[in-house]
Protein backbone atom coordinates (compact mmCIF):
# COMPACT_ATOMS: atom_id res chain seq x y z
CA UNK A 1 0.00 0.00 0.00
CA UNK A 2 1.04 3.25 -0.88
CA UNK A 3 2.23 5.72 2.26
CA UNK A 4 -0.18 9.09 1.86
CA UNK A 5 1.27 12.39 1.14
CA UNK A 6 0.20 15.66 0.85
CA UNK A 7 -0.52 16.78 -2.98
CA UNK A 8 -1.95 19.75 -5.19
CA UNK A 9 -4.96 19.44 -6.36
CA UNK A 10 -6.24 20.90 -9.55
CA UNK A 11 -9.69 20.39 -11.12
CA UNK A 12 -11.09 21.20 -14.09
CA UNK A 13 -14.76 22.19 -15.73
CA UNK A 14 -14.05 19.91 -18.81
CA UNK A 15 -11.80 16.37 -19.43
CA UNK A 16 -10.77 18.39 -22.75
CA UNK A 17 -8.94 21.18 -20.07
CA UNK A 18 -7.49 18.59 -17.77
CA UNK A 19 -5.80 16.38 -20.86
CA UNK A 20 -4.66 19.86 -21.83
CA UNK A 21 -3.15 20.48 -18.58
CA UNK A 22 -1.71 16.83 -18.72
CA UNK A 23 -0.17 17.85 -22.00
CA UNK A 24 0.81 21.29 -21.81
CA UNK A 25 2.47 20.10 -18.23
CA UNK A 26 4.74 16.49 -19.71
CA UNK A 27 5.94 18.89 -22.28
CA UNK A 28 7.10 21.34 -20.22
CA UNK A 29 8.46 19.41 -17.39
CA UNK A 30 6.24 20.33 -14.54
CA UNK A 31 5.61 17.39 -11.68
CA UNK A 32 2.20 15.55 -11.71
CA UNK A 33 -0.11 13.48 -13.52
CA UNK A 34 -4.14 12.87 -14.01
CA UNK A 35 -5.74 11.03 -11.13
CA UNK A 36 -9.81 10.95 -10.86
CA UNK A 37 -11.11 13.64 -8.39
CA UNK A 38 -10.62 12.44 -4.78
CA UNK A 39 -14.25 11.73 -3.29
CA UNK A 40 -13.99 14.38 -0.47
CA UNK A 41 -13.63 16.98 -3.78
CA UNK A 42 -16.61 17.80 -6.47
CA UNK A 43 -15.52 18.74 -10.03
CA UNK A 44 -17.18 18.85 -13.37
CA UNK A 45 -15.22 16.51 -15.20
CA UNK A 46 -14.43 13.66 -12.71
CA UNK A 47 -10.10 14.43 -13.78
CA UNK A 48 -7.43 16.37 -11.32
CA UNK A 49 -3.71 16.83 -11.72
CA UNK A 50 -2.30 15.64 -8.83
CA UNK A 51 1.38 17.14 -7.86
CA UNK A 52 3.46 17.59 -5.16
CA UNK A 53 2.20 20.22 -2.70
CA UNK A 54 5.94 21.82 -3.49
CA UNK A 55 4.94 22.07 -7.15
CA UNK A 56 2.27 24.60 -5.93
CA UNK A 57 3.31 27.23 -8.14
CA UNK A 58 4.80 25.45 -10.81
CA UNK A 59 0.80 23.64 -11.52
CA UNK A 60 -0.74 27.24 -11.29
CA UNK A 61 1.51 29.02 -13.46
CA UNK A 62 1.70 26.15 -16.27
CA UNK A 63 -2.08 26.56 -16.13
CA UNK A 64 -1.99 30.46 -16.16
CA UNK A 65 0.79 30.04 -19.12
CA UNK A 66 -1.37 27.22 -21.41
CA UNK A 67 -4.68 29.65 -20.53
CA UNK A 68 -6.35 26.53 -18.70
CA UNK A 69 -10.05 27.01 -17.17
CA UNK A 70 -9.55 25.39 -13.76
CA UNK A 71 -12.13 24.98 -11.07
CA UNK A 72 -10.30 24.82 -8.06
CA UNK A 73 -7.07 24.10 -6.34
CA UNK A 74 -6.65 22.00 -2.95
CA UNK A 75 -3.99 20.99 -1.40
CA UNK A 76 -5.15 17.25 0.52
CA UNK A 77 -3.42 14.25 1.76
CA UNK A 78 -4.02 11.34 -0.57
């Protein structure tokens, strides 16, 4: 079983934003990947990126910079 950590949470309105995100972010090198939406969370399209709470900045800016819609962003131990 994996050991729970503490990760950024990002969800989107659409699965067309968050495979954007998922895109926009392997090409550029920023941490993460697409996970479903924990339960505790509600979001349109049922997809999150999931990074490192360190990556905090790095998720929101690479969102700002590839002119993502996002719905929220938590940070959560998962």
């Amino acid at each position: 079983m994996r050991e729970k950590e503490f990760r950024v949470i990002m969800t989107f309105p659409t699965t067309t934003d968050a495979m954007a995100m998922e895109s926009y972010c392997q090409s550029h090198d920023v941490a993460g990947r697409l996970i479903p939406v924990p339960s505790a969370i509600s979001a349109g399209c049922g997809m999150c990126w999931s990074a490192p709470s360190s990556q905090r900045e790095s998720v929101e800016r690479a969102a700002s910079e590839a002119q993502l819609r996002c719905e929220g962003v938590y940070e959560m131990l998962i």
